[in-house]
C-alpha atoms as a PDB file:
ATOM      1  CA  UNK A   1       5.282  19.302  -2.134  1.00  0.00           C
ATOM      2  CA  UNK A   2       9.110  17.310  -1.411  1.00  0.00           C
ATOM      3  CA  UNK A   3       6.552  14.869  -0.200  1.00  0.00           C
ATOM      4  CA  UNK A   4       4.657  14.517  -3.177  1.00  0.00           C
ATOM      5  CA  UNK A   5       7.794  14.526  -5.747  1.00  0.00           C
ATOM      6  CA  UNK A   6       9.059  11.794  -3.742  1.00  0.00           C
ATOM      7  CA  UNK A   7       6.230   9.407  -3.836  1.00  0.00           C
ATOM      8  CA  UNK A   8       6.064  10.361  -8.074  1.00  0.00           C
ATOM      9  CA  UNK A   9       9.506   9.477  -8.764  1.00  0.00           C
ATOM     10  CA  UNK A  10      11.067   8.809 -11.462  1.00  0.00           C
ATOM     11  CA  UNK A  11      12.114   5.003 -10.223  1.00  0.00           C
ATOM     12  CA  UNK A  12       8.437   4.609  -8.810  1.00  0.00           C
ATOM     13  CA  UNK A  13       7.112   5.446 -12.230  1.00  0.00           C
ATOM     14  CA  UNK A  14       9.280   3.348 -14.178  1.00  0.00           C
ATOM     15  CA  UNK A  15       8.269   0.405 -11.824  1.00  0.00           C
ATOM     16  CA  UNK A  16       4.569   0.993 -12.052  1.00  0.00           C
ATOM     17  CA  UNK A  17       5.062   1.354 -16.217  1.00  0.00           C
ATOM     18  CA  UNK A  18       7.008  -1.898 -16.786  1.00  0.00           C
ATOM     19  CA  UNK A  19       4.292  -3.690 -15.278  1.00  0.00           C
ATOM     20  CA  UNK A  20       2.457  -3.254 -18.909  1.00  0.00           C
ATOM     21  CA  UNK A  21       4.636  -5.416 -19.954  1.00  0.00           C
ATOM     22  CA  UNK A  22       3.755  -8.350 -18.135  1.00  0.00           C
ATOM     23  CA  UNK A  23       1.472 -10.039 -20.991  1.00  0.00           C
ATOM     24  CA  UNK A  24       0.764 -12.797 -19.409  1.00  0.00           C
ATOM     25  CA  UNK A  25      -1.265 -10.994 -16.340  1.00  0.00           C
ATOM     26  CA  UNK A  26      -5.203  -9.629 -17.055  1.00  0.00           C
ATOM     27  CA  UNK A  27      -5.342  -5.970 -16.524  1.00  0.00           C
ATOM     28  CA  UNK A  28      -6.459  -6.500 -12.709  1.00  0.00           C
ATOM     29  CA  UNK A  29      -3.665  -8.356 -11.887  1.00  0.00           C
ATOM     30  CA  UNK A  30      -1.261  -6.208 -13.304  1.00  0.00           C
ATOM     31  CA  UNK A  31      -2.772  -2.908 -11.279  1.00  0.00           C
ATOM     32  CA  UNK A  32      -2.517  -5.021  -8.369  1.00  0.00           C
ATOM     33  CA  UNK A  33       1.310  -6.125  -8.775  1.00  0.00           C
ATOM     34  CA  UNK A  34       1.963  -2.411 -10.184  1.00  0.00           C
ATOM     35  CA  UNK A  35       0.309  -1.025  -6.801  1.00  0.00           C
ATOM     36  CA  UNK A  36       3.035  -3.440  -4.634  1.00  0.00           C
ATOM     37  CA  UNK A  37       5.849  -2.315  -7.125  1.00  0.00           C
ATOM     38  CA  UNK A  38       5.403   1.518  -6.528  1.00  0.00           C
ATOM     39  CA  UNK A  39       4.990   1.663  -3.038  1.00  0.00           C
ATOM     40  CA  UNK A  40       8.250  -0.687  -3.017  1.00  0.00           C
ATOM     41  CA  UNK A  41      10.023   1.625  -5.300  1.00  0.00           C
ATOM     42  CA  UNK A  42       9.222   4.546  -2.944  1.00  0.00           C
ATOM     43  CA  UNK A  43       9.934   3.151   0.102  1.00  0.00           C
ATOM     44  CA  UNK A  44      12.676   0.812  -0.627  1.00  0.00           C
ATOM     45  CA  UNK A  45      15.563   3.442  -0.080  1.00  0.00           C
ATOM     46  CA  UNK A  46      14.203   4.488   2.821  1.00  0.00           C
ATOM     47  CA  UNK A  47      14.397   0.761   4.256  1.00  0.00           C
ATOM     48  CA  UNK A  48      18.086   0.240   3.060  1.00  0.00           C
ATOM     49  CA  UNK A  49      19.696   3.273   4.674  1.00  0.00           C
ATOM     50  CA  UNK A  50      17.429   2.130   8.247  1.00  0.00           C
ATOM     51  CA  UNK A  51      19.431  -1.664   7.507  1.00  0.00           C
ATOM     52  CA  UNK A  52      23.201   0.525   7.386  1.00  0.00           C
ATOM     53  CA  UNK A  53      23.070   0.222  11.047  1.00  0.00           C
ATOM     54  CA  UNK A  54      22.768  -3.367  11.350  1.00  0.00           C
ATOM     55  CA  UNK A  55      25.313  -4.023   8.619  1.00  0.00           C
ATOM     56  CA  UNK A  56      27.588  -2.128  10.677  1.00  0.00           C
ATOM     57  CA  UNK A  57      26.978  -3.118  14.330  1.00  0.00           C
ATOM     58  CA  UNK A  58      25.891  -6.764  13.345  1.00  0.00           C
ATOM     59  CA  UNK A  59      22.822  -8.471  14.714  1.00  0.00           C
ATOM     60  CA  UNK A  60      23.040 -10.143  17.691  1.00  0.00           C
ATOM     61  CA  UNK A  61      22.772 -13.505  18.444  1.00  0.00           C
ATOM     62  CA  UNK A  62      21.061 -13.993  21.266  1.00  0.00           C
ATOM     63  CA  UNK A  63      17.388 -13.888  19.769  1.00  0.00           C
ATOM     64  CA  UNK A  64      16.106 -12.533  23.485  1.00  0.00           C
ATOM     65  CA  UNK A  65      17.431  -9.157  22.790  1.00  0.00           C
ATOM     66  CA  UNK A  66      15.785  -8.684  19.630  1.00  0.00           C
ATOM     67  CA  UNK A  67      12.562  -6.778  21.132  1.00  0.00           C
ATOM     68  CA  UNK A  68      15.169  -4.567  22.924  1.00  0.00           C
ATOM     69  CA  UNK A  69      17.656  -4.034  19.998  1.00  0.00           C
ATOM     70  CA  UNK A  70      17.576  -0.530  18.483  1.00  0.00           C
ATOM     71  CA  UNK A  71      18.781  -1.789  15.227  1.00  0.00           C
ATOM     72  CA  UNK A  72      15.629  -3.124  14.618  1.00  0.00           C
ATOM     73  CA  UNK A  73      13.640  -0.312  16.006  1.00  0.00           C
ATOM     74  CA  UNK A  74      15.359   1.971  13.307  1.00  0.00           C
ATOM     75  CA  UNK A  75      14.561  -0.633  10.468  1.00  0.00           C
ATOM     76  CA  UNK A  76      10.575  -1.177  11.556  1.00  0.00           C
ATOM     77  CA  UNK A  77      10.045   2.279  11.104  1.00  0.00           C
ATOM     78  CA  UNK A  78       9.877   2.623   7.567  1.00  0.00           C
ATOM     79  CA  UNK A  79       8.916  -0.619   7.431  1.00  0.00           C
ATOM     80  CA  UNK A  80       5.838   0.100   9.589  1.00  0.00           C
ATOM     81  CA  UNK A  81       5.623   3.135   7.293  1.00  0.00           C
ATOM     82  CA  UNK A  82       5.358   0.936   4.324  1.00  0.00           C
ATOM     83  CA  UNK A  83       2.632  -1.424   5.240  1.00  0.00           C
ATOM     84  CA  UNK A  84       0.498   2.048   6.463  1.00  0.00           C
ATOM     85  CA  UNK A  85       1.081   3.059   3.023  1.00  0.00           C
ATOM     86  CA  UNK A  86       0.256  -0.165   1.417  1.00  0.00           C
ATOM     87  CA  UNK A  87      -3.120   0.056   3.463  1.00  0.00           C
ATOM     88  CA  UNK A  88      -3.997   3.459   2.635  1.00  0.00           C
ATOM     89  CA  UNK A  89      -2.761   3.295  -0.742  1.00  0.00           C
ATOM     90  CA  UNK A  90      -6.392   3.994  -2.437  1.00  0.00           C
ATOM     91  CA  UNK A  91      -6.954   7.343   0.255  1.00  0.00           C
ATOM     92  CA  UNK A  92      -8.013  10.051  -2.358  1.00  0.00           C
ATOM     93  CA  UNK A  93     -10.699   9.309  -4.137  1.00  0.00           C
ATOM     94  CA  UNK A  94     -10.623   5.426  -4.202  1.00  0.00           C
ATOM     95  CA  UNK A  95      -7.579   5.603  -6.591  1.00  0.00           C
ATOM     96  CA  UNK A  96      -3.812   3.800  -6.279  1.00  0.00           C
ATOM     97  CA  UNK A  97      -1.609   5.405  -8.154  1.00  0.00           C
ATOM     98  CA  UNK A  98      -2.082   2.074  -9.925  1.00  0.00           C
ATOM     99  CA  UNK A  99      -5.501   2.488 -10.463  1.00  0.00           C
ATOM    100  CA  UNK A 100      -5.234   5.568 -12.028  1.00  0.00           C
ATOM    101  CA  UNK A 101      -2.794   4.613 -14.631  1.00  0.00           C
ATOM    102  CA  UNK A 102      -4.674   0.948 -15.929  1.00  0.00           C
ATOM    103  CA  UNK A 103      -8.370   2.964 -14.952  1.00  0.00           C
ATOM    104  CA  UNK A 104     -10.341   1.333 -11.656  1.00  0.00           C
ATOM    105  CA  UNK A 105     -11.626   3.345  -8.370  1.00  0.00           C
ATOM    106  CA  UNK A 106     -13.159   1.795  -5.748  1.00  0.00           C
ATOM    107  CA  UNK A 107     -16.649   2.399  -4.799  1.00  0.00           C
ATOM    108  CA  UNK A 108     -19.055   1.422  -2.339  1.00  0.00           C
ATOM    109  CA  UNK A 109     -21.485  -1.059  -2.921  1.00  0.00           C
ATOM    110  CA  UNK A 110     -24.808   0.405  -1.326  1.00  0.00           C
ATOM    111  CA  UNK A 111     -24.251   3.741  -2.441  1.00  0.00           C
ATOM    112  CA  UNK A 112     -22.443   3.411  -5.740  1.00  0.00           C
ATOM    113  CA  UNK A 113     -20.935   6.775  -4.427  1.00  0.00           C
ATOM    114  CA  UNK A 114     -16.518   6.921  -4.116  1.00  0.00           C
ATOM    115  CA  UNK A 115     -15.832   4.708  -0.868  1.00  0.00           C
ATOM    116  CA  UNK A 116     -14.230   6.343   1.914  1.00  0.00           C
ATOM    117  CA  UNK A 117     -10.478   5.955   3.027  1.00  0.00           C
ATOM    118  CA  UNK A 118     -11.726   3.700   6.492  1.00  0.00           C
ATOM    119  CA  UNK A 119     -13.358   1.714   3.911  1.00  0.00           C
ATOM    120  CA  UNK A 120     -10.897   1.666   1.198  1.00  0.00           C
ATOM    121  CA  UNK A 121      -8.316   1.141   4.866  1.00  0.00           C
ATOM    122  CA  UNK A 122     -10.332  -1.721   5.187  1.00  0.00           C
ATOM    123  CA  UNK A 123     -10.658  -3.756   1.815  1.00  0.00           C
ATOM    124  CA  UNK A 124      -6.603  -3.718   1.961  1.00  0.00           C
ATOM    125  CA  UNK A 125      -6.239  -4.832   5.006  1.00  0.00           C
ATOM    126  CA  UNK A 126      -6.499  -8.741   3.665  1.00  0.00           C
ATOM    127  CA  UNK A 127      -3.916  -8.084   1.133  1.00  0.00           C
ATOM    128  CA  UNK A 128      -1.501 -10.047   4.080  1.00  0.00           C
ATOM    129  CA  UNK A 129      -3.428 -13.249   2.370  1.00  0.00           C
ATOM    130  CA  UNK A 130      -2.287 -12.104  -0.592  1.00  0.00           C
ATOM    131  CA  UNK A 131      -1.575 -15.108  -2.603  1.00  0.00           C
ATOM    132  CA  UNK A 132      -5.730 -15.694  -1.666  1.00  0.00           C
ATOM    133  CA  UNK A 133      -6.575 -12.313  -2.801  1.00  0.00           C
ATOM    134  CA  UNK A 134      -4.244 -12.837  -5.943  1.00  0.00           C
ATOM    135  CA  UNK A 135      -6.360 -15.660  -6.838  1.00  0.00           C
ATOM    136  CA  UNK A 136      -9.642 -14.071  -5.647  1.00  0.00           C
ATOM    137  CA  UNK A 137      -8.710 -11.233  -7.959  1.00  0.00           C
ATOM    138  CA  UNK A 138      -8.305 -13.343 -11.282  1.00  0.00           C
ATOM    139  CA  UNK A 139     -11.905 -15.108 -10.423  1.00  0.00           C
ATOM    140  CA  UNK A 140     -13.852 -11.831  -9.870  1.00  0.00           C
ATOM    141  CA  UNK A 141     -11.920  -8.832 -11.075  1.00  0.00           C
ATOM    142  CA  UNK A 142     -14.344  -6.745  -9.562  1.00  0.00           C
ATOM    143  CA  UNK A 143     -14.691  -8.063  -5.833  1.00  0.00           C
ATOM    144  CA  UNK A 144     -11.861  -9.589  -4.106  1.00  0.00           C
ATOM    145  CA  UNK A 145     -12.247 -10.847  -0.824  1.00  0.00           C
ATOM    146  CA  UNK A 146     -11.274  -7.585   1.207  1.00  0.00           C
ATOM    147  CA  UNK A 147     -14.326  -6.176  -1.001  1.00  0.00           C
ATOM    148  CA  UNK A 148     -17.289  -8.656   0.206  1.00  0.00           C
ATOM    149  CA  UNK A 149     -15.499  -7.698   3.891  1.00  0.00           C
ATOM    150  CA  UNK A 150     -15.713  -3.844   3.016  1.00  0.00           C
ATOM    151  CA  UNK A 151     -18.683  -3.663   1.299  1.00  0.00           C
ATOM    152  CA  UNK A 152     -16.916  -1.987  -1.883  1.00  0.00           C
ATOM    153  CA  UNK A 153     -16.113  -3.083  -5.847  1.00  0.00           C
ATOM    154  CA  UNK A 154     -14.234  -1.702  -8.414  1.00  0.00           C
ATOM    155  CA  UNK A 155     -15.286   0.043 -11.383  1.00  0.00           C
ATOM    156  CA  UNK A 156     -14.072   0.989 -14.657  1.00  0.00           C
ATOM    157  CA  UNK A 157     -12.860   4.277 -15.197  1.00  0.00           C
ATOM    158  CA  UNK A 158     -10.702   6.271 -17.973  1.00  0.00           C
ATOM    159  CA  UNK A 159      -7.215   6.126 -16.770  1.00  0.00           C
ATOM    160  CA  UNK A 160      -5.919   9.503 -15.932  1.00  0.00           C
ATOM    161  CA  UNK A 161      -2.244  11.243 -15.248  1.00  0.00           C
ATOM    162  CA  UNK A 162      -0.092   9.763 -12.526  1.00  0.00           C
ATOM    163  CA  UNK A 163       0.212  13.932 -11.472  1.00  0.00           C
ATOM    164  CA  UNK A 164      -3.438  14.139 -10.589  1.00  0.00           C
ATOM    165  CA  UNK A 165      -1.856  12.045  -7.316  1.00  0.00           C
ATOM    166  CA  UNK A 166      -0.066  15.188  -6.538  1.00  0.00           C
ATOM    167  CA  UNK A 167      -3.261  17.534  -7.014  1.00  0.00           C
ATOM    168  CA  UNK A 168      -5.422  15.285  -4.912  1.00  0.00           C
ATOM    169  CA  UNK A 169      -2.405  15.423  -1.949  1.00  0.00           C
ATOM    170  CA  UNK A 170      -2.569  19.489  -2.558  1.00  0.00           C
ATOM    171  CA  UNK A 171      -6.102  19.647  -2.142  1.00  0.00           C
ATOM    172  CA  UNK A 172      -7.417  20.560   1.189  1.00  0.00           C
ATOM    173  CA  UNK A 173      -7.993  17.431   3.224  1.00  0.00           C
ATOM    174  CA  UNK A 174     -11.836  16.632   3.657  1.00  0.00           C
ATOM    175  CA  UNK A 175     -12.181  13.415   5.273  1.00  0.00           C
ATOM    176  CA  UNK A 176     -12.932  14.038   8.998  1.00  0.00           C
ATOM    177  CA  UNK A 177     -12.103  10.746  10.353  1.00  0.00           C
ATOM    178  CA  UNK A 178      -8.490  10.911   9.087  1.00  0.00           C
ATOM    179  CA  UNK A 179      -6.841  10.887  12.689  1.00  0.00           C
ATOM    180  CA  UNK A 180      -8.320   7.935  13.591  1.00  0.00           C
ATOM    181  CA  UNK A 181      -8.150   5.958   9.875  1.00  0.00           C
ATOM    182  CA  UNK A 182      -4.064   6.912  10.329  1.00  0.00           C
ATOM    183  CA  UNK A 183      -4.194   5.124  14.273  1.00  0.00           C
ATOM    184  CA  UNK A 184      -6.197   2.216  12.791  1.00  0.00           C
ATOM    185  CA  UNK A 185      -3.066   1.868   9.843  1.00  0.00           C
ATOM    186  CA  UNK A 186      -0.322   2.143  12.054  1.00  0.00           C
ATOM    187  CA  UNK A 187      -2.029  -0.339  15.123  1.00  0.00           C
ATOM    188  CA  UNK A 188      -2.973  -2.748  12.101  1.00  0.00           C
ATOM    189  CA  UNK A 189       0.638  -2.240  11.026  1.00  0.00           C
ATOM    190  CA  UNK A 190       2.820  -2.701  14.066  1.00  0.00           C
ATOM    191  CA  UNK A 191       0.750  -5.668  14.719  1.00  0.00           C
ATOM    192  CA  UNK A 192       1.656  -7.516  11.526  1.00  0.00           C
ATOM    193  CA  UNK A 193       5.417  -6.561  11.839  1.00  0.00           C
ATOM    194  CA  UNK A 194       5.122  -8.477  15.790  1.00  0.00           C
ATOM    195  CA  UNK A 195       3.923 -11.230  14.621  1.00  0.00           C
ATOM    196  CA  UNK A 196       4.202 -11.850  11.614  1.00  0.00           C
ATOM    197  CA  UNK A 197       7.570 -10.114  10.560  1.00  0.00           C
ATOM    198  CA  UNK A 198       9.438  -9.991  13.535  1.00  0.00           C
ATOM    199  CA  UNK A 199       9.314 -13.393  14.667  1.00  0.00           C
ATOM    200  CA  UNK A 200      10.536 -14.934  11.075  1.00  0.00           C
ATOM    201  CA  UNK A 201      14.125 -12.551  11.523  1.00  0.00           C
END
């Protein structure tokens, strides 16, 4: 349950509420940046105190040691952590915290039945484009491009609690394939932060 009260903090909610107050987004938009703004707000302490090492033993200069520099072992972890979350972010019953406070779930296309987590895993995974999906997402609210690859949309729902998170995380876990959904988040994970993070530091 220390789990779940950290995710539904106080500073995450406050993040995901002052989103309403961006007028000049559509309600899509909005869950989409609210979504990015929550996970940040969790995670965001987590990354800072993995950085206190590097403030205080300095980076080094030689950019050959990076790979081999624990510093930034320490501050990929949460990191990596992050970006699994980011991915898996619609696990439990094709609702972001996001989604459940402006009312959208994710289902799949064929069946019109709640898409499953390697599915829901799999329509985020092209959030890296994200200034593409942005734009994809204020054409066709419904069907961004991680969608047409999934085979999922997004319907409208009533918006319900942020606590029903916290219910859903209680409930005994029914997916089957969950082992290998969390190997596929953290291999798609590590592989963004090699190439794509850790070459920009």
């Amino acid at each position: 349950m220390l789990v779940q009260k950290l995710i539904l903090n106080p500073i995450s909610k406050a993040y995901l509420k002052q989103t309403k107050k961006f007028f000049f987004l559509n309600r899509r938009l909005k869950s989409i940046v609210a979504d990015f703004l929550f996970t940040l707000a969790v995670f965001v302490p987590f990354l800072i105190v993995s950085m206190i090492p590097m403030w205080f033993s300095g980076i080094k200069e030689d950019p050959g040691t990076k790979a081999f520099d624990l510093n930034y072992v320490i501050f990929f972890i949460p990191y990596t952590l992050l970006i699994v979350a980011l991915l898996n972010k619609d696990f439990y019953r094709g609702k972001s915290v996001a989604k459940r406070f402006y009312g959208y779930q994710i289902i799949d296309i064929k069946s019109n039945n709640i898409a499953s987590p390697l599915k829901c895993m799999t329509r985020n995974i092209t959030m890296v484009i994200w200034p593409i999906e942005v734009i994809a997402a204020w054409v066709n609210p419904k069907r961004r491009l991680g969608d047409f690859i999934a085979g999922t949309k997004l319907i409208d729902v009533d918006s319900e609690p942020l606590e029903t998170l916290l219910h859903d995380m209680d409930a005994p876990a029914k997916y089957e394939g969950k082992t290998k959904l969390i190997f596929l988040s953290l291999i798609t994970a590590i592989l963004f932060n090699l190439f794509v993070v850790f070459p920009m530091l």
